[in-house]
C-alpha atoms as a PDB file:
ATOM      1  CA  UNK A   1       0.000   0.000   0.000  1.00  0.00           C
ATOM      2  CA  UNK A   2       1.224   3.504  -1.096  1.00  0.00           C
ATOM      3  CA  UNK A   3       0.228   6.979   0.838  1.00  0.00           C
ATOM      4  CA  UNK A   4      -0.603   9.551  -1.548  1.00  0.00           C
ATOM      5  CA  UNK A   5       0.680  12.846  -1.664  1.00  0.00           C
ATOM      6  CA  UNK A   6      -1.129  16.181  -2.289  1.00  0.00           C
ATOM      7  CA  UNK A   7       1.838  17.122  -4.953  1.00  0.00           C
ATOM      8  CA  UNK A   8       0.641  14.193  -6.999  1.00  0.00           C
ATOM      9  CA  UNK A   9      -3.147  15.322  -7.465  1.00  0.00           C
ATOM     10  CA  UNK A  10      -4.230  18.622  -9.610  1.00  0.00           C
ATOM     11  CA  UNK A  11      -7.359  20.441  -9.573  1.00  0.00           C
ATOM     12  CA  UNK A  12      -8.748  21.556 -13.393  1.00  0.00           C
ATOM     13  CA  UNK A  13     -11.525  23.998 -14.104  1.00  0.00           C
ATOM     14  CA  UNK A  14     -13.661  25.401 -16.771  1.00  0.00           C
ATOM     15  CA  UNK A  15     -17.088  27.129 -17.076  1.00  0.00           C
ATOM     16  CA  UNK A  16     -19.605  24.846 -18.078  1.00  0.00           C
ATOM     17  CA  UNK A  17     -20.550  27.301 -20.778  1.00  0.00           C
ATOM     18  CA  UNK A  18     -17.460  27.129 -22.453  1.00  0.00           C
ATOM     19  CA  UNK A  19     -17.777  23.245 -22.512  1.00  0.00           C
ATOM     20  CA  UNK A  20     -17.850  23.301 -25.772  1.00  0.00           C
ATOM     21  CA  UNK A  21     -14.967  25.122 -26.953  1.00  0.00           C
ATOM     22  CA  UNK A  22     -12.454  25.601 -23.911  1.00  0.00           C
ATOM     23  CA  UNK A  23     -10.736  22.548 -22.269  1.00  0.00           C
ATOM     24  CA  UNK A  24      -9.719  22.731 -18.468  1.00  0.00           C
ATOM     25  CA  UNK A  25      -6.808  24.553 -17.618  1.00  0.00           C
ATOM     26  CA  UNK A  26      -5.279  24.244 -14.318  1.00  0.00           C
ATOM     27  CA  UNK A  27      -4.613  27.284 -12.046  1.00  0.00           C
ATOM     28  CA  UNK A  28      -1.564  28.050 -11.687  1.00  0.00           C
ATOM     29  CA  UNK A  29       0.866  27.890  -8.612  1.00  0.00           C
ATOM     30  CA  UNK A  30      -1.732  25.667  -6.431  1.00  0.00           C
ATOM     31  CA  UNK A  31      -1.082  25.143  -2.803  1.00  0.00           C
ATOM     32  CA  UNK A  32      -3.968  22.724  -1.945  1.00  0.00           C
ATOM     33  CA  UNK A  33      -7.361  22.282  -2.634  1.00  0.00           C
ATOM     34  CA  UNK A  34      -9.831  20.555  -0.332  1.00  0.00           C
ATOM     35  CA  UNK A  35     -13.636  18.355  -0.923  1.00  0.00           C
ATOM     36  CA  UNK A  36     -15.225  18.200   2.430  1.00  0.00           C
ATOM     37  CA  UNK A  37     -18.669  16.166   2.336  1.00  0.00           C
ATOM     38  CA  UNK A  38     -21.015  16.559   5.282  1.00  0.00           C
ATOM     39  CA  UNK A  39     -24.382  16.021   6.880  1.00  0.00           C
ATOM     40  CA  UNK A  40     -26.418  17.494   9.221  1.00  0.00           C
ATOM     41  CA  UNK A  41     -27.419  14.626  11.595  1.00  0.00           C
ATOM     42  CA  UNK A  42     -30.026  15.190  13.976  1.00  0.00           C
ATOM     43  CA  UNK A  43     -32.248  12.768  16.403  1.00  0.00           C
ATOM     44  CA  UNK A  44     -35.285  12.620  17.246  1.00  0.00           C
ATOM     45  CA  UNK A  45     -36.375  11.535  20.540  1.00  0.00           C
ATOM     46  CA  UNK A  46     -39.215   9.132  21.778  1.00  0.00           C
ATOM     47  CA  UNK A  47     -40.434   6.970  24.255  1.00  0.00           C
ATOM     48  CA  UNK A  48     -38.399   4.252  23.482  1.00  0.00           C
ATOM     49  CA  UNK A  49     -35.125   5.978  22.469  1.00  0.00           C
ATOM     50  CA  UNK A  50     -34.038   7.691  20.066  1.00  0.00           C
ATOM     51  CA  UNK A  51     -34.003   7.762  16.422  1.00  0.00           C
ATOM     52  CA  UNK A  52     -31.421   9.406  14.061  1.00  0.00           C
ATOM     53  CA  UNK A  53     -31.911  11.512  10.922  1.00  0.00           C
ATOM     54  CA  UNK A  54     -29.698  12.994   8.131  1.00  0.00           C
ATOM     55  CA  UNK A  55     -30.283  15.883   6.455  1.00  0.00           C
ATOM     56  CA  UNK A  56     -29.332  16.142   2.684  1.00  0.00           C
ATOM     57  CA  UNK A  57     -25.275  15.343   1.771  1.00  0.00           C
ATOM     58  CA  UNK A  58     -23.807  19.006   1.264  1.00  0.00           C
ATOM     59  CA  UNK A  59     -19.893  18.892  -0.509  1.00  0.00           C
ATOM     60  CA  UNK A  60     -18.090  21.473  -0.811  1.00  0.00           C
ATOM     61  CA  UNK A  61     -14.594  22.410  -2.812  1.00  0.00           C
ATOM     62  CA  UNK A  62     -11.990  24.999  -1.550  1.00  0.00           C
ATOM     63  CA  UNK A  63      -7.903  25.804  -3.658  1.00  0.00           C
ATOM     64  CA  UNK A  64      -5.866  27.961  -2.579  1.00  0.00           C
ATOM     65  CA  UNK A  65      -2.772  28.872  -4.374  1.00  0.00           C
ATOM     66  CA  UNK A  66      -0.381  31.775  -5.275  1.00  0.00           C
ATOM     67  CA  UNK A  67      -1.560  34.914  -6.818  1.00  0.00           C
ATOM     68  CA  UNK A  68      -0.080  35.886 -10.417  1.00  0.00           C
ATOM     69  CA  UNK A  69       0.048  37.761 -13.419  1.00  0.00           C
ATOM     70  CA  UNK A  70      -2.346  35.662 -15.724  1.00  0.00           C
ATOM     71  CA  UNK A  71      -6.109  35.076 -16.635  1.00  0.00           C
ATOM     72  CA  UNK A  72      -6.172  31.665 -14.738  1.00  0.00           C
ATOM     73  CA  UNK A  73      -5.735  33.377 -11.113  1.00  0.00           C
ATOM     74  CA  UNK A  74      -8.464  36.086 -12.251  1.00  0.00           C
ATOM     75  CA  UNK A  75     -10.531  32.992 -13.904  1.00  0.00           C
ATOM     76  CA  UNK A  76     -12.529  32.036 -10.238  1.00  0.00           C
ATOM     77  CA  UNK A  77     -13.214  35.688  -9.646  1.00  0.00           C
ATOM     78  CA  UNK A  78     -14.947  36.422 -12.348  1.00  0.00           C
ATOM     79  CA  UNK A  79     -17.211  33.256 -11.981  1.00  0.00           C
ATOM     80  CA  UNK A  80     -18.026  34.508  -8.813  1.00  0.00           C
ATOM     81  CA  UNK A  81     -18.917  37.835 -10.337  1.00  0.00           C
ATOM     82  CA  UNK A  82     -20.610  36.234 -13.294  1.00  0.00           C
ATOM     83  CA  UNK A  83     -22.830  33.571 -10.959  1.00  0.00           C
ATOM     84  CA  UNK A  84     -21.355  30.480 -13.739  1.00  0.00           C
ATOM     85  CA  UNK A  85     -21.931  27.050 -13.013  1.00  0.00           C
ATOM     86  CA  UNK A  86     -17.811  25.721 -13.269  1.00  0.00           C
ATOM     87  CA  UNK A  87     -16.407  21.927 -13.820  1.00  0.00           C
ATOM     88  CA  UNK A  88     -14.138  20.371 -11.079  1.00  0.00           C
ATOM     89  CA  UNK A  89     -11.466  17.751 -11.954  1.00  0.00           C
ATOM     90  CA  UNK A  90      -9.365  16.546  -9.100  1.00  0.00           C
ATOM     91  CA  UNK A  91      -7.199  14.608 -10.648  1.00  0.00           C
ATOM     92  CA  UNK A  92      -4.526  11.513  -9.981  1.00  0.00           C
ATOM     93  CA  UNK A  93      -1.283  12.097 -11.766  1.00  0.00           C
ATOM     94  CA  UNK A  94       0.103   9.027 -10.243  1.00  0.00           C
ATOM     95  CA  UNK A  95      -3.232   7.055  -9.862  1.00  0.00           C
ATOM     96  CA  UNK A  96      -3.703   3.548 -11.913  1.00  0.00           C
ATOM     97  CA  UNK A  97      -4.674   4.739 -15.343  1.00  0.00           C
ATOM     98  CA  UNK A  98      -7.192   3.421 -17.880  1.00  0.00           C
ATOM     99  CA  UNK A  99      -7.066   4.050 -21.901  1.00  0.00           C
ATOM    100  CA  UNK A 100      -4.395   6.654 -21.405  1.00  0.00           C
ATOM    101  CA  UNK A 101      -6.652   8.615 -18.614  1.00  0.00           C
ATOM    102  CA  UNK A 102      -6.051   9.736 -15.260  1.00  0.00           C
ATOM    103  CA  UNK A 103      -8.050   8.633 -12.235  1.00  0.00           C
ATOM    104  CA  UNK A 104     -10.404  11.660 -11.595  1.00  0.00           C
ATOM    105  CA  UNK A 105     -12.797  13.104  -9.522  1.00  0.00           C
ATOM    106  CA  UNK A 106     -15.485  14.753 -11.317  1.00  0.00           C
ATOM    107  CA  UNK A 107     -18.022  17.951  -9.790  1.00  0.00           C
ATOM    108  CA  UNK A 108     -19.644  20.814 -10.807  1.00  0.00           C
ATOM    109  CA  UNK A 109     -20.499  24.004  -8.754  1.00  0.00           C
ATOM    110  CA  UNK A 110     -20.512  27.174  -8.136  1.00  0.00           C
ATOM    111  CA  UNK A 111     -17.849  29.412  -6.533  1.00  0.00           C
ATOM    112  CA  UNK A 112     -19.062  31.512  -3.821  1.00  0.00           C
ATOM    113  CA  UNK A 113     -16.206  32.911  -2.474  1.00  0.00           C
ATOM    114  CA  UNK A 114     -12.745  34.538  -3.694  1.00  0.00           C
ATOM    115  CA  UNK A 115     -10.472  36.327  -1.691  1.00  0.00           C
ATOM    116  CA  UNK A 116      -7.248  38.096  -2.307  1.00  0.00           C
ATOM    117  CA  UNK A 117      -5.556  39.005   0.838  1.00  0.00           C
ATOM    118  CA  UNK A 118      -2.278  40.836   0.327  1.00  0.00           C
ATOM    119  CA  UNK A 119       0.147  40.258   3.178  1.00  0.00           C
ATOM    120  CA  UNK A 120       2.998  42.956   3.690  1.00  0.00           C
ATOM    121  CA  UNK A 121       5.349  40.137   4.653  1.00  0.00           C
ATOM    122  CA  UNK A 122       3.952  37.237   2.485  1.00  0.00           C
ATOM    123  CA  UNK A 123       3.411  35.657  -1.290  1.00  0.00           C
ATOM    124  CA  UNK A 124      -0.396  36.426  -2.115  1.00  0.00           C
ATOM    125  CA  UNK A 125      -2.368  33.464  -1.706  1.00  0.00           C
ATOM    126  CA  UNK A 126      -5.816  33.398  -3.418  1.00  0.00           C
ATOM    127  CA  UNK A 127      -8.404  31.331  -1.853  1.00  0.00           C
ATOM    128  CA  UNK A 128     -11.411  30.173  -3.493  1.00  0.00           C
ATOM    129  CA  UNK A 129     -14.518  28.123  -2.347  1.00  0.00           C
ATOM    130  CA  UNK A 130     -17.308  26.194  -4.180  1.00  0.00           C
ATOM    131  CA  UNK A 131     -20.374  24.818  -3.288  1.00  0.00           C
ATOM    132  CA  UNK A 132     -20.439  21.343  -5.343  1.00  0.00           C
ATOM    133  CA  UNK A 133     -24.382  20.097  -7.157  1.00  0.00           C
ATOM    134  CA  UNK A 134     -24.951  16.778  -6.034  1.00  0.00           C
ATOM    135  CA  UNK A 135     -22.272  14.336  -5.889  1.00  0.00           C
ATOM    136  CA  UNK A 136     -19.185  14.286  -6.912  1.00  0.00           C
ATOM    137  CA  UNK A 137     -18.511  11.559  -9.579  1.00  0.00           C
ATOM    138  CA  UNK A 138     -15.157   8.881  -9.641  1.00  0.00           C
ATOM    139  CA  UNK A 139     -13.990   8.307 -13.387  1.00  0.00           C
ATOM    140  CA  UNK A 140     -11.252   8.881 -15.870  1.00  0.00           C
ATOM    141  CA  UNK A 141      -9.889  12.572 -17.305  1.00  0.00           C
ATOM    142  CA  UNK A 142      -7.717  13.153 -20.688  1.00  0.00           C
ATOM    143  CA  UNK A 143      -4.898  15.088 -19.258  1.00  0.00           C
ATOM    144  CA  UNK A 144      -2.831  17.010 -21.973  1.00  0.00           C
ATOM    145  CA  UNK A 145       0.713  16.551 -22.230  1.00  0.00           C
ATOM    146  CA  UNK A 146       1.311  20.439 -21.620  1.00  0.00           C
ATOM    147  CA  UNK A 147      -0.735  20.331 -18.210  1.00  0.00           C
ATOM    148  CA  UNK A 148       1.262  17.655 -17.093  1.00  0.00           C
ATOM    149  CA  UNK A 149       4.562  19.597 -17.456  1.00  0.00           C
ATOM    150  CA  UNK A 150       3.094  22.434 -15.445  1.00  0.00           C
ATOM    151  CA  UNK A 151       2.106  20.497 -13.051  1.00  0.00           C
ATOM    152  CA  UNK A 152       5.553  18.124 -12.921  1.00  0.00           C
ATOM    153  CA  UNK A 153       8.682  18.656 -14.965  1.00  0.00           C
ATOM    154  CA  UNK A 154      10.116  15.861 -16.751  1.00  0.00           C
ATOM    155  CA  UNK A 155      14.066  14.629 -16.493  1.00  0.00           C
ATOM    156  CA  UNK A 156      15.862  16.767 -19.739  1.00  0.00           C
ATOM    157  CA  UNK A 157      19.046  15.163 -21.076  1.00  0.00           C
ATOM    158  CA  UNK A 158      21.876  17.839 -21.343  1.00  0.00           C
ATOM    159  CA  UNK A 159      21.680  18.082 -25.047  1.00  0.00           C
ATOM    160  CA  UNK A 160      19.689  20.641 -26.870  1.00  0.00           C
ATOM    161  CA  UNK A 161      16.225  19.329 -28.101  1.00  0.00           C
ATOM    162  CA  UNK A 162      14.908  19.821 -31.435  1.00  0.00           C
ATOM    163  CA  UNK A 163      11.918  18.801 -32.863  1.00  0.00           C
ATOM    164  CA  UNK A 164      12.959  16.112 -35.863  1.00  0.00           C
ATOM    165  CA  UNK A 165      12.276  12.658 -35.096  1.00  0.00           C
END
């Protein structure tokens, strides 16, 4: 059995309305992002003991990385600002994979909360939080090759690279 690392797992985003003609990207500079699932649980009591309830499953998804100069970091804020439905992947980069995809978790949501809190003495660190619809779903997620290099850089040989086979 392995432990798994939070280095080895990437969250991806997109606007569902630009499903159709954006892919994910991945923002940039991520620290951590965190699902949490919970349930109100409640209990009733009668005459012969008590009897427990759940309310409905509520999941919610928070990242938090560096601030920078690009349209990713700015990307979350203006969903907030725009009310858009956005696409979660959390994804395994070192997960089992299947047809050439990544081990994935799947949800969609909307973020209701960005902050920017700029730190005399620190790196700015944006935090963002979603509230997830339903369930989150377990599949499989194309990956492109130029989102795995941001996310990981591969071993270079010491020669210069070209691009002839």
């Amino acid at each position: 059995m392995t432990a798994i690392q939070g280095k080895d797992r990437i969250l991806l985003v997109r606007r569902l309305d630009e499903a159709g003609s954006k892919d994910a990207t991945k923002p940039l500079y991520q620290i951590e992002h965190e699902w949490e699932y919970s349930r109100d649980n409640k209990s009733e009591q009668t005459k012969d003991g008590s009897v427990p309830t759940s309310g409905g499953l509520e999941v919610t998804l928070a990242l938090k990385g560096l601030a920078s100069y690009d349209d990713e970091n700015m990307y979350m804020k203006k969903s907030v600002e725009d009310g858009a439905t956005m696409e979660f992947w959390d994804v395994d980069l070192k997960g089992e994979k299947q047809e050439g995809k990544y081990p994935a978790i799947y949800g969609r949501g909307k973020v209701g909360k960005w902050k920017l809190p700029a730190n005399v003495e620190d790196l700015i660190e944006i935090e963002t939080e979603a509230t997830i619809e339903g369930t989150p779903k377990d599949g499989f997620a194309t990956v492109s090759e130029s989102t795995i290099k941001e996310a990981q850089y591969a071993f270079q040989d010491t020669t210069k690279t070209t691009t002839e086979g």
